[in-house]
Protein backbone atom coordinates (compact mmCIF):
# COMPACT_ATOMS: atom_id res chain seq x y z
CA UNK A 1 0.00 0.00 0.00
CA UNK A 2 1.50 3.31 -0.92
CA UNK A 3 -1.92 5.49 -0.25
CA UNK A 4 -5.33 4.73 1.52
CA UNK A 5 -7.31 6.43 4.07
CA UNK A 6 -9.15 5.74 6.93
CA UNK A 7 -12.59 6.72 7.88
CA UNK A 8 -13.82 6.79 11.42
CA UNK A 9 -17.41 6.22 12.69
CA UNK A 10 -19.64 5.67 15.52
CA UNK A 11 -22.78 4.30 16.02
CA UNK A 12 -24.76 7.07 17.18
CA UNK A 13 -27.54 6.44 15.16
CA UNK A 14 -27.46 2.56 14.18
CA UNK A 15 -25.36 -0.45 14.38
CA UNK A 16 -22.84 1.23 10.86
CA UNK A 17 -21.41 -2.08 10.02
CA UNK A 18 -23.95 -3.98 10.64
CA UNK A 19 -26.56 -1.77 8.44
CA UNK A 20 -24.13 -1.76 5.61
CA UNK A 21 -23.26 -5.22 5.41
CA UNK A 22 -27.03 -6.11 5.04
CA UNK A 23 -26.64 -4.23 2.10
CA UNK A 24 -23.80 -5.77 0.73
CA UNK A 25 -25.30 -9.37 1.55
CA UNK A 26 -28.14 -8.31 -0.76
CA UNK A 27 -26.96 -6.12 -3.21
CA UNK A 28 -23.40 -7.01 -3.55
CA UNK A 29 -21.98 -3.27 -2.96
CA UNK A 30 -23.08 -0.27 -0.69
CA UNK A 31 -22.22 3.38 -0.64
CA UNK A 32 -20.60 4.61 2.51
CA UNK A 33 -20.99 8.35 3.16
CA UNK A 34 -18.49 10.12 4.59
CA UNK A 35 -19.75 12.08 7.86
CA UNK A 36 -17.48 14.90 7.65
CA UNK A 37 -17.67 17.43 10.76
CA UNK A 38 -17.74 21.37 9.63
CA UNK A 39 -14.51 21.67 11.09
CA UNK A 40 -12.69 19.09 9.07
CA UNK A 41 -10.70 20.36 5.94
CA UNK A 42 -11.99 19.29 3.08
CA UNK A 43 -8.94 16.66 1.11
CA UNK A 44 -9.06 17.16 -2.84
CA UNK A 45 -5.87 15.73 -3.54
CA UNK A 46 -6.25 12.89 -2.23
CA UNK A 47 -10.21 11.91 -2.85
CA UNK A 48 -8.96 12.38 -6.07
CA UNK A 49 -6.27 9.71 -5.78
CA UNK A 50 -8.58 7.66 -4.29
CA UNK A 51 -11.36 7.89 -6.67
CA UNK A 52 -8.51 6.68 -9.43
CA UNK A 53 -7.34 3.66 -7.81
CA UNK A 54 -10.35 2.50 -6.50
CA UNK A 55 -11.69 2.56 -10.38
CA UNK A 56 -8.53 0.33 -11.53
CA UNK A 57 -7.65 -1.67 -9.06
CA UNK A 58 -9.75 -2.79 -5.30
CA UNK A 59 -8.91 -0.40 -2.66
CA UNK A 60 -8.33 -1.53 0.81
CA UNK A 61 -9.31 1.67 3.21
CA UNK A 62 -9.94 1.34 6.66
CA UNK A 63 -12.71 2.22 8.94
CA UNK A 64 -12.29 2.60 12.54
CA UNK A 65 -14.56 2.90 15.60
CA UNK A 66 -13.65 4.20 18.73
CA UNK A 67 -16.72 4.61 21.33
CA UNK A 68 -16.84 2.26 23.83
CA UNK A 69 -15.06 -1.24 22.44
CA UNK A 70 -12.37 -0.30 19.88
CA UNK A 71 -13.47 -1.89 16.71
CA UNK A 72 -11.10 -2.08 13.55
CA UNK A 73 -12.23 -2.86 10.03
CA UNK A 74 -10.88 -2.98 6.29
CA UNK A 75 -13.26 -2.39 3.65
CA UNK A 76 -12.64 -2.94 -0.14
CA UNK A 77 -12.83 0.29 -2.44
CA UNK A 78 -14.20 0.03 -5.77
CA UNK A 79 -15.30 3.77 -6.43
CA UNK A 80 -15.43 7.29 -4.79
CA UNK A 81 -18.12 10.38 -5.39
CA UNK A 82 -17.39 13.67 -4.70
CA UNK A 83 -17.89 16.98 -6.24
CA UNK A 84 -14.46 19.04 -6.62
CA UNK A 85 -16.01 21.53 -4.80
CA UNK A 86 -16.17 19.86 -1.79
CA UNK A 87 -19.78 20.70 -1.98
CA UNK A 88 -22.37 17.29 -0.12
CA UNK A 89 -24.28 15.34 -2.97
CA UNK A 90 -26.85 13.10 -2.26
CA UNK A 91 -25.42 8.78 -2.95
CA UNK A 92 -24.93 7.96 -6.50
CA UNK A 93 -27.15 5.06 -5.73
CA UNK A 94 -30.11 5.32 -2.58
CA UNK A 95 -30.82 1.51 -3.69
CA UNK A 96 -26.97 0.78 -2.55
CA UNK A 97 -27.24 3.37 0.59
CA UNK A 98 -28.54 2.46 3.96
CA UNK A 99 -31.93 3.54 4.66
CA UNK A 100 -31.50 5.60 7.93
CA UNK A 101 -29.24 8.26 6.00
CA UNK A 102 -30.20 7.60 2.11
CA UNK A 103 -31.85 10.94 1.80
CA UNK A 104 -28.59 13.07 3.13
CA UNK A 105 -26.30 14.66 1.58
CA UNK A 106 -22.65 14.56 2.42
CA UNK A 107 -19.12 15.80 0.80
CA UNK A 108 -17.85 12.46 -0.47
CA UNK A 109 -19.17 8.70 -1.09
CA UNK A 110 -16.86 5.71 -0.61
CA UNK A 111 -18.52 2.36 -2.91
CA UNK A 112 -17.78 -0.75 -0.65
CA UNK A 113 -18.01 -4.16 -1.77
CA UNK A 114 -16.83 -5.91 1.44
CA UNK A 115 -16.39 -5.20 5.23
CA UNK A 116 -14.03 -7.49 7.60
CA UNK A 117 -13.28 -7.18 10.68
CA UNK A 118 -9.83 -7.19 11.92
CA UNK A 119 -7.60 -7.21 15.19
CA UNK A 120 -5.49 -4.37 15.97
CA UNK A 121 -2.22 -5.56 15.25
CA UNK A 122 -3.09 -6.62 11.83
CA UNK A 123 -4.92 -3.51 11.80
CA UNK A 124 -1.73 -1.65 12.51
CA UNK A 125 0.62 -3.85 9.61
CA UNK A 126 -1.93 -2.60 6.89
CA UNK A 127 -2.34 1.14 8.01
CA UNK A 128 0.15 1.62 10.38
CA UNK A 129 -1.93 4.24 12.85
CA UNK A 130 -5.22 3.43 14.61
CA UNK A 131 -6.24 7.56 14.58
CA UNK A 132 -7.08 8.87 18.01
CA UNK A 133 -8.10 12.90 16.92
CA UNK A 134 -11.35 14.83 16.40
CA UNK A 135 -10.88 14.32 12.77
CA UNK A 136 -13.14 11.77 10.83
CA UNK A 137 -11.18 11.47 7.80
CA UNK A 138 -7.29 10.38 7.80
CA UNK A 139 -4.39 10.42 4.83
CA UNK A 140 -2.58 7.33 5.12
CA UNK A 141 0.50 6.44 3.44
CA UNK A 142 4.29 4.87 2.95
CA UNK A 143 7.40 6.04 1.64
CA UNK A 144 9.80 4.77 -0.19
CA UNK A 145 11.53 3.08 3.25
CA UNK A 146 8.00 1.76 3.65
CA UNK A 147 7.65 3.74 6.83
CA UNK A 148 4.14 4.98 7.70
CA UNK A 149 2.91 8.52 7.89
CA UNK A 150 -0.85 9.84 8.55
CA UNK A 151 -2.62 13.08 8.52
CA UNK A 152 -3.94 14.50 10.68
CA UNK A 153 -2.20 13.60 13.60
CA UNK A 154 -2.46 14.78 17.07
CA UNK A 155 -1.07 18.35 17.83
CA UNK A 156 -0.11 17.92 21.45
CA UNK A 157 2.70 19.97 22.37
CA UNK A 158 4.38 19.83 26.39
CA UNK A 159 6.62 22.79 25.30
CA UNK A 160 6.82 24.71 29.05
CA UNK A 161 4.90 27.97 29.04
CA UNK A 162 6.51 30.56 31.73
CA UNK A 163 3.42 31.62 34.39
CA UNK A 164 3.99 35.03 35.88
CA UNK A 165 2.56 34.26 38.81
CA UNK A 166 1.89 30.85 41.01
CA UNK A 167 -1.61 30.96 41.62
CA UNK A 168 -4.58 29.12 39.41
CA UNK A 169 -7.81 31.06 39.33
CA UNK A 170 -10.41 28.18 38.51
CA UNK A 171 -14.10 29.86 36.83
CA UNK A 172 -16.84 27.64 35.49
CA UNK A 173 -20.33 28.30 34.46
CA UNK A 174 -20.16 31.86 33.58
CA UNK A 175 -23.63 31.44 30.77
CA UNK A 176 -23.16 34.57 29.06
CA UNK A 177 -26.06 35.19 27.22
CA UNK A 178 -29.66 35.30 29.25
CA UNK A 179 -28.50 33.43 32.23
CA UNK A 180 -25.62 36.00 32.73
CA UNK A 181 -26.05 37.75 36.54
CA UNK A 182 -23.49 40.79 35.99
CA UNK A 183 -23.01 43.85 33.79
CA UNK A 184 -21.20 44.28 31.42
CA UNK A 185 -20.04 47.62 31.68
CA UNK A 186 -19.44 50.03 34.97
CA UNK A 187 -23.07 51.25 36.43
CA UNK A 188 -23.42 55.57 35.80
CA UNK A 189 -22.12 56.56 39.14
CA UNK A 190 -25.09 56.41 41.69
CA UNK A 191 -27.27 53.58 40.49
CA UNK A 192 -25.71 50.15 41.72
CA UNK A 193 -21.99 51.12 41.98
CA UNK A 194 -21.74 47.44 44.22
CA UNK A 195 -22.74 45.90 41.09
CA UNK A 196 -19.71 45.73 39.20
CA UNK A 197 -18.74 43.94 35.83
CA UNK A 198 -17.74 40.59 37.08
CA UNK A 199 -14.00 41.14 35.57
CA UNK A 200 -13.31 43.85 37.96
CA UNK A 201 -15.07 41.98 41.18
CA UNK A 202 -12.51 39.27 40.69
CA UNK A 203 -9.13 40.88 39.96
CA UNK A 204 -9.69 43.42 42.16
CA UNK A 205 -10.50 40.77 45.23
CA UNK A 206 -7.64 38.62 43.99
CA UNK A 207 -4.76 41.44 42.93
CA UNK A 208 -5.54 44.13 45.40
CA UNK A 209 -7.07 42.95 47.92
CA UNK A 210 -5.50 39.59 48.70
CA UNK A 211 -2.24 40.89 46.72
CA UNK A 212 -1.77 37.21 44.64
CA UNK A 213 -0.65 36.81 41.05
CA UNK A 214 -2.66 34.51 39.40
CA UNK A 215 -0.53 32.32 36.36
CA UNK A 216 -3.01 30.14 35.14
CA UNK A 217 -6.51 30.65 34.73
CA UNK A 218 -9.00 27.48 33.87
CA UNK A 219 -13.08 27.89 32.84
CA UNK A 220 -14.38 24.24 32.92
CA UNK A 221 -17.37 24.69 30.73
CA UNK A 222 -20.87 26.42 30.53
CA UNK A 223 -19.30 29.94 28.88
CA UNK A 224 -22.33 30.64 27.28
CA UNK A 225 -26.44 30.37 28.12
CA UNK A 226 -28.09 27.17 25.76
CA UNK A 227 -25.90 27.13 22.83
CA UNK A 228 -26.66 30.98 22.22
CA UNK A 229 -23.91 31.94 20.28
CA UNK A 230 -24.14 35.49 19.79
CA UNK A 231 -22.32 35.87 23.49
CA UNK A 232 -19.34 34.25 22.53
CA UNK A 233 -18.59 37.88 21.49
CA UNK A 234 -18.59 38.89 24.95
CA UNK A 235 -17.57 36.13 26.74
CA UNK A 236 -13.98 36.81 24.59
CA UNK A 237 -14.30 40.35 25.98
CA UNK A 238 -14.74 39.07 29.26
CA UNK A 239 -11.38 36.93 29.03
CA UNK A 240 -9.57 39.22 27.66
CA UNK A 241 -10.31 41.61 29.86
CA UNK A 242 -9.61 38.83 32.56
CA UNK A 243 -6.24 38.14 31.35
CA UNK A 244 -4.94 42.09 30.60
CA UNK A 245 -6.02 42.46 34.53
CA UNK A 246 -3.36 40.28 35.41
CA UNK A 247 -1.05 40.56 32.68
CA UNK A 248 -1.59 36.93 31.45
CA UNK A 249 -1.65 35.91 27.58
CA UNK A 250 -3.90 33.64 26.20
CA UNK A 251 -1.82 30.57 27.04
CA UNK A 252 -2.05 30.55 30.12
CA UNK A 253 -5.60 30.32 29.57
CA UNK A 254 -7.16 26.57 30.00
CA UNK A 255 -10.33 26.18 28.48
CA UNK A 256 -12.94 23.05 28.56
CA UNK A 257 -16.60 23.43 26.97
CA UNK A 258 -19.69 22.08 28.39
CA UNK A 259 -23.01 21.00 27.63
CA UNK A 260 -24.42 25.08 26.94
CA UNK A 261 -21.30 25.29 24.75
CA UNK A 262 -21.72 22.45 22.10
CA UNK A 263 -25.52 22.37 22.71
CA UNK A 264 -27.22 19.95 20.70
CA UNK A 265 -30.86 20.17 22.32
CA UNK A 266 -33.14 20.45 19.05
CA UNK A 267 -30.31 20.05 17.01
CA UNK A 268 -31.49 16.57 14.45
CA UNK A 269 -29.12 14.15 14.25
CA UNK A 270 -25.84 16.69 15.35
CA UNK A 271 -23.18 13.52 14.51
CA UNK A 272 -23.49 13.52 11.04
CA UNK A 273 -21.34 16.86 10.76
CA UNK A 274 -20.90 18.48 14.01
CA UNK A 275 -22.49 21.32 13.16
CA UNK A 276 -22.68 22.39 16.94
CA UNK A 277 -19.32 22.23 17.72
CA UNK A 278 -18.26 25.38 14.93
CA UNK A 279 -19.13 28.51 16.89
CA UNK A 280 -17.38 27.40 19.81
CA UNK A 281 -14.44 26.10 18.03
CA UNK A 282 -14.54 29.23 16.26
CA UNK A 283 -14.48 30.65 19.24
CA UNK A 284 -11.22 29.45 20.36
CA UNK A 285 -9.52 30.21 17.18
CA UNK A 286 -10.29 33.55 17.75
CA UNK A 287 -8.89 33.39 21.27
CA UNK A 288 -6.38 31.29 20.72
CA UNK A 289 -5.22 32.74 17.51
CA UNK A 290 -4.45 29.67 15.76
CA UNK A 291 -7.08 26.90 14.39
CA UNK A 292 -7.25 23.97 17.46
CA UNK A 293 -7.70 20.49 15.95
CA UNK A 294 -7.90 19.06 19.02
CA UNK A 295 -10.61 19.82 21.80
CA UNK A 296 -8.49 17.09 24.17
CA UNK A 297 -5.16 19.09 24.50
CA UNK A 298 -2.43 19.28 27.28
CA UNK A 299 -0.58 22.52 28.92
CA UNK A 300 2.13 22.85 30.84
CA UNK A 301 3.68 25.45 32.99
CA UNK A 302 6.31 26.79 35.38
CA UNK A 303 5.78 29.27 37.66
CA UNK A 304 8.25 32.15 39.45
CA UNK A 305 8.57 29.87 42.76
CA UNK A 306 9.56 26.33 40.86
CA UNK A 307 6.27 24.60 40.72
CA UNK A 308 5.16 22.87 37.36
CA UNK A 309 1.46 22.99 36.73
CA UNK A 310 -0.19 20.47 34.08
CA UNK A 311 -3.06 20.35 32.95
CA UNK A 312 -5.13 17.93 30.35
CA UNK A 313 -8.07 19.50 29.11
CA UNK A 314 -11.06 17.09 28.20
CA UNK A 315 -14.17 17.45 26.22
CA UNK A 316 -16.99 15.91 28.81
CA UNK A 317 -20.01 17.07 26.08
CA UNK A 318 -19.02 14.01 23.62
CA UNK A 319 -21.86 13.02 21.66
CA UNK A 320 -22.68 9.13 22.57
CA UNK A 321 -25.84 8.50 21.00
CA UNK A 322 -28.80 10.49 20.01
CA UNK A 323 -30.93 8.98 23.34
CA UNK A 324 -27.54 9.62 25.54
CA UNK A 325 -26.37 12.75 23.60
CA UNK A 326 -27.29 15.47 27.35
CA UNK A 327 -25.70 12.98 29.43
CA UNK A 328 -21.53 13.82 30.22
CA UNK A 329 -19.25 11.55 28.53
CA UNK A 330 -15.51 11.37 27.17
CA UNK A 331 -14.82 7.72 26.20
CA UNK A 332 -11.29 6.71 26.79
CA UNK A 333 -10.25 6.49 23.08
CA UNK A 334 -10.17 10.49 23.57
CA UNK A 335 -7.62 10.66 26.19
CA UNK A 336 -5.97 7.33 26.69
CA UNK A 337 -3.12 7.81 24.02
CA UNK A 338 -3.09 11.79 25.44
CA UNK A 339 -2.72 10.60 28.89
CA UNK A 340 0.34 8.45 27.84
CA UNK A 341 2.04 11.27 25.58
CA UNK A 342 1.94 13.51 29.04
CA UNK A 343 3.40 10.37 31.03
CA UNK A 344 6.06 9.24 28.42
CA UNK A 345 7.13 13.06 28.11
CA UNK A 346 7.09 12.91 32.18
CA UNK A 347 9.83 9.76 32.29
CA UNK A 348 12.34 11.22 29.89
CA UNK A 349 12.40 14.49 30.99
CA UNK A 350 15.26 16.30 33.21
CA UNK A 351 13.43 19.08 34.83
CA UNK A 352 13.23 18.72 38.65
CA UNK A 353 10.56 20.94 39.77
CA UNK A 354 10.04 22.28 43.16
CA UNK A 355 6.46 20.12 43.00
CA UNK A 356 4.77 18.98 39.99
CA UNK A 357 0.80 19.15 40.17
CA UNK A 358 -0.82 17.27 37.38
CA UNK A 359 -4.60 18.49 36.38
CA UNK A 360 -7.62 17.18 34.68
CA UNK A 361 -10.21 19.47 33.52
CA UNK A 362 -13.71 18.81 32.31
CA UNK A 363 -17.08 19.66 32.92
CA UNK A 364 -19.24 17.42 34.30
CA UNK A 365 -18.63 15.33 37.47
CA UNK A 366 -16.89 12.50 38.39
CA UNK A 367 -18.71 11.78 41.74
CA UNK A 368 -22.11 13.52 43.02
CA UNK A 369 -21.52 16.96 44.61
CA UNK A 370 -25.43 16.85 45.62
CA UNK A 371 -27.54 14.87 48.22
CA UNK A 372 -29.50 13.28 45.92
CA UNK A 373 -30.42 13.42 42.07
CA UNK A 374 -33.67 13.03 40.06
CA UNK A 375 -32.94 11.92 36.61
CA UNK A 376 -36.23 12.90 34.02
CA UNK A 377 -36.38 13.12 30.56
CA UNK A 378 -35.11 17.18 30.39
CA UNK A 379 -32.56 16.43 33.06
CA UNK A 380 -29.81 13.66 33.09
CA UNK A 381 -28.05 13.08 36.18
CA UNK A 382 -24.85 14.73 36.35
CA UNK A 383 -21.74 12.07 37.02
CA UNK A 384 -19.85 11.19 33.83
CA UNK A 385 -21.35 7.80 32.12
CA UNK A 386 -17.71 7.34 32.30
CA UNK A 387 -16.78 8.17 35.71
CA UNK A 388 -15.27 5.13 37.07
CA UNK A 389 -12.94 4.33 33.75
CA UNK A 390 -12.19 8.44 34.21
CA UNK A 391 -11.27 7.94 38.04
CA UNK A 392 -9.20 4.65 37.03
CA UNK A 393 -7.25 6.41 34.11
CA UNK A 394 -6.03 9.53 35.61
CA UNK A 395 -4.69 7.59 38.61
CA UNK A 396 -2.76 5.24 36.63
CA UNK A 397 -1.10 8.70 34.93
CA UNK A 398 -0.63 10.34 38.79
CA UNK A 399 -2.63 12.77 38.41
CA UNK A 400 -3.32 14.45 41.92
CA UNK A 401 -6.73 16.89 41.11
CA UNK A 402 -9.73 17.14 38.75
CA UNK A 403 -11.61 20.23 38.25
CA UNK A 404 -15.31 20.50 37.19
CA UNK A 405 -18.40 22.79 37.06
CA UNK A 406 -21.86 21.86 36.06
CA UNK A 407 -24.21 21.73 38.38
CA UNK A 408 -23.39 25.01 39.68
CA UNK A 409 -22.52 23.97 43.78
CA UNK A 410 -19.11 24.19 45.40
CA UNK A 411 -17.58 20.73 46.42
CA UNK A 412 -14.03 19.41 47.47
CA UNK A 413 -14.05 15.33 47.67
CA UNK A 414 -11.65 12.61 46.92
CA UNK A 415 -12.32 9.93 44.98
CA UNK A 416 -10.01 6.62 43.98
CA UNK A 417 -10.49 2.92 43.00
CA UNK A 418 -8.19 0.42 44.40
CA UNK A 419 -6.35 -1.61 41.96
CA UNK A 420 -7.02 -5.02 41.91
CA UNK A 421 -4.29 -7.72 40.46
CA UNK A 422 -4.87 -11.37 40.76
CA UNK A 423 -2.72 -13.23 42.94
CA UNK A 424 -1.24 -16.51 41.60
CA UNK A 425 0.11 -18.15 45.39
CA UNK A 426 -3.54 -17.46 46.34
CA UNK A 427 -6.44 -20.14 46.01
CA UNK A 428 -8.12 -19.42 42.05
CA UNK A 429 -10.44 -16.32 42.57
CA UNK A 430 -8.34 -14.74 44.85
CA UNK A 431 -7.28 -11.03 44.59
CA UNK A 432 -3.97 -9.06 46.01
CA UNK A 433 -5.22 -5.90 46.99
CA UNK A 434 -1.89 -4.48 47.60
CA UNK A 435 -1.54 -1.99 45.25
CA UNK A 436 -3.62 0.81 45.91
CA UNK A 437 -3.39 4.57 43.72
CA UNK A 438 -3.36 7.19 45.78
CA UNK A 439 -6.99 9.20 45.74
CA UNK A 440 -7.27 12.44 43.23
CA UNK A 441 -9.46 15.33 44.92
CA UNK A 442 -12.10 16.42 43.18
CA UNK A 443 -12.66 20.35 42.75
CA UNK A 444 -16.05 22.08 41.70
CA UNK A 445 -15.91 24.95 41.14
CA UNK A 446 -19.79 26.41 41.29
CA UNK A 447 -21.55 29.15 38.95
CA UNK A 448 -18.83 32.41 38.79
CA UNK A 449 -21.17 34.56 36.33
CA UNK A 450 -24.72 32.70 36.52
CA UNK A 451 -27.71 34.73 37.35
CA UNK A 452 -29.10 34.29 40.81
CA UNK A 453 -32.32 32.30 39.20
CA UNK A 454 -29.92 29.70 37.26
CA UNK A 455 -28.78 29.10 41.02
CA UNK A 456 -29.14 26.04 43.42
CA UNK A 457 -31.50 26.48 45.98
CA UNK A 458 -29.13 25.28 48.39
CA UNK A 459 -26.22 27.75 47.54
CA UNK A 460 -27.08 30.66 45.83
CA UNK A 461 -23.48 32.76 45.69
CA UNK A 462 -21.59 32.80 42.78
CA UNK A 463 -17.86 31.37 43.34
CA UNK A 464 -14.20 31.38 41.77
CA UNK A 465 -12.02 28.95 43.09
CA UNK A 466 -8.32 30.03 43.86
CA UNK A 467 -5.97 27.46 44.31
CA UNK A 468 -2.02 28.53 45.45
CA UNK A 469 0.38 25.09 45.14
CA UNK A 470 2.78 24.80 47.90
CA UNK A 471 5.51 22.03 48.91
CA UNK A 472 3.18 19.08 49.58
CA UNK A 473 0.14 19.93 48.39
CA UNK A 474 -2.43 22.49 47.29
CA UNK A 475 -3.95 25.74 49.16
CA UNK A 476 -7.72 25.81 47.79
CA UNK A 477 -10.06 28.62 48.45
CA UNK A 478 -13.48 29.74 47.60
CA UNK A 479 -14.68 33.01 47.12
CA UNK A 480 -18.46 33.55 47.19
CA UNK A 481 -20.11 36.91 46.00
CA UNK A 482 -23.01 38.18 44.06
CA UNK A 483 -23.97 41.13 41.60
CA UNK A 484 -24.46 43.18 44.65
CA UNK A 485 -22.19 41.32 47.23
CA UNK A 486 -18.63 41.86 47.82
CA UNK A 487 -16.32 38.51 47.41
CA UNK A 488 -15.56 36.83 50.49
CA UNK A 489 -14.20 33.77 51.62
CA UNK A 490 -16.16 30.45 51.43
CA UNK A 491 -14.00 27.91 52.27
CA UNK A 492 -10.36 27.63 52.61
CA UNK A 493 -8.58 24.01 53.00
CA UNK A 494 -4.96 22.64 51.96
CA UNK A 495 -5.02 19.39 50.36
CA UNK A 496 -1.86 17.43 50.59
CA UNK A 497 -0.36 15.28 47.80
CA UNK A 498 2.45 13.03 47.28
């Protein structure tokens, strides 16, 4: 093979393979549409090439699905539609297209004549990468060595970003957009000077007040109010604002989206392009400056006293299926080869930090921060689907904290799994409990910007977290305050770590 691709899929909708095989069974041949997301670029050169080969010779391309159990297939080529405009066209054949998407049009069509199933490593000695990015569509080829290449690939970078100051200022929830609670500008001078723009509330509390430089600041999800994208104007105002008042740059910004951000409520069938994911990846190519392939990413820094500070960044708002889609989930095909890439980096490197803290970020929870939930039909409990493979994951990488919003309450909690390895001296069932991770705490952060309505009964202050590392652990505080209320402290507890 000098050239192929490889499409991925999920089953969102139906069972893919097995709906297109029962077309193949009876017709022979099916057409496979390619699902591309808005995001993705859209590859000419090489549908071209494809379209080519596939006409003189059988193709073999791969296709590759990664929620829940990894499953690995090669399918057999024989033709490829697509308009060299990149513009979607309906299947050159509904009789050879699957019924559930026959009537939808999409950017390219791959004609298969047979689907097989195959294990990874075989997998691997045809294509040579089993993808793990956002990306649906993937370049494969060999040189002249026979030595693999793919694109994409995964931009993860742990370059070390300098922090000007030690502390991490940790925001979630903020809803711009109807559920916002604060102004946007300064009140005219005798009506509600107490209720100032939330910008100036915080770095005022935190710079001149409790004199601390903040070097990192994280907003786990929720930026905007039900997928109403004509705030993401301000919330970039907001940061920006945010980061000038305490002469930060963008990167040392860390920034996960939640369910308001990619909001799919109403949105019909939101996996066959993604549509709901553009304005807030647009978003943080504006802030950001560059184009973010990636919403799974790592960051590293180092601040003035010596500490190293990294932090994964995790998409919790992954679509699982259409009944599932308002429910949090990652699925570890999304972080798993991220999480080693941080810990590989980790072994070979030199640095010897005064402490380094190791981060996850996302936006639902990973353990209840509530009494007791009600699950309905408009309201899906809040834990992860994936909490306990979450929880097992980032202790097997060491990482010491995991930050969250959501649901809008304050919470500090451990959480852990002891690992359990089977004992061979020991009578057949037995276990050897003896190695046991050390528990992560668990940080929520509450509403910082939500209007007092959007709040919990139960709490209803708005709160930024501020956490200062220190030899040995972390120094965790939260502020509560509201439109009219001065910040003050909430709670104020060092957590130790190893």
């Amino acid at each position: 093979m000098d050239r192929s691709a490889i499409l991925r899929f999920s089953d969102a909708e139906k069972p893919t393979i097995p709906e297109h095989s029962e077309v193949i069974g009876t017709r022979f041949s099916v057409w496979w549409g390619w699902w591309k997301k808005q995001t993705e670029q859209f590859p000419l050169e090489v549908l071209r090439y494809l379209k080519s080969e596939s006409r003189r010779r059988p193709l073999q391309i791969g296709l590759v699905k990664r929620k829940d159990e990894e499953e690995l297939y090669t399918a057999t080529c024989i033709d490829v539609a697509f308009e060299e405009s990149g513009s979607p066209i309906m299947s050159p054949d509904p009789e050879l297209t699957p019924g559930y998407y026959r009537g939808t049009e999409f950017p390219a069509w791959f004609k298969l004549s047979k689907i097989r199933q195959i294990d990874r490593r075989n997998f691997l000695r045809q294509f040579g990468f089993v993808p793990t990015s956002d990306p649906t569509f993937y370049d494969v080829f060999q040189d002249a060595e026979g030595e693999f290449g793919i694109n994409p690939r995964p931009s993860w970078s742990m370059e070390i970003v300098k922090a000007p100051g030690d502390a991490i200022l940790h925001l979630s929830d903020l809803h711009f957009g109807s559920d916002y609670g604060f102004p946007l500008v300064r009140p005219i001078p005798g009506r509600g000077m107490d209720a100032l723009p939330l910008v100036e509330k915080i770095s005022s509390r935190i710079f001149q007040e409790l004199g601390i430089r903040v070097g990192v600041v994280v907003v786990s999800g929720d930026l905007i109010t039900r997928g109403l994208t004509d705030a993401y104007p301000y919330v970039r105002s907001f940061l920006e604002s945010l980061l000038d008042a305490f002469d930060l740059e963008p990167r040392h910004c860390v920034i996960v989206p939640g369910n308001h951000d990619l909001w799919t409520e109403g949105v019909d069938h939101p996996s066959r392009d993604y549509r709901h994911e553009l304005p807030y990846r647009m978003f943080l190519d504006a802030v950001f400056g560059t184009k973010l392939q990636d919403l799974e990413r790592v960051r590293r820094y180092q601040t003035p006293s010596g500490f190293e500070l990294i932090f994964v960044e995790l998409n919790s708002a992954r679509l699982r299926s259409d009944e599932l889609r308002e429910y949090g989930y990652v699925s570890k095909h999304r972080y798993s080869e991220l999480l080693r890439f941080v810990t590989d980096v980790l072994k070979q490197d030199t640095n010897t930090p005064a402490a380094r803290l190791k981060f996850a970020v996302l936006h639902h929870h990973l353990m209840p921060v509530g009494g007791v939930e009600t699950p309905d039909g408009k309201k899906p409990v809040s834990v992860c689907l994936d909490a306990g493979e979450l929880i097992s994951e980032f202790q097997a990488h060491g990482f010491h904290f995991v930050l969250h919003g959501h649901e809008h309450t304050p919470f500090v909690g451990t959480v852990g799994t002891v690992a359990r390895v089977a004992d061979r001296s020991a009578p057949d069932g037995a276990l050897d409990f003896a190695t046991t991770p050390k528990p992560m705490f668990v940080l929520a952060c509450g509403s910082s910007g939500a209007c007092r309505v959007r709040l919990p009964e139960e709490f209803d202050q708005n709160i930024f977290g501020l956490y200062q590392p220190m030899i040995g652990g972390l120094q965790v505080t939260f502020e509560q305050y509201t439109q009219f209320a001065p910040c003050r402290p909430l709670w104020k507890v060092s957590l130790p770590v190893s």
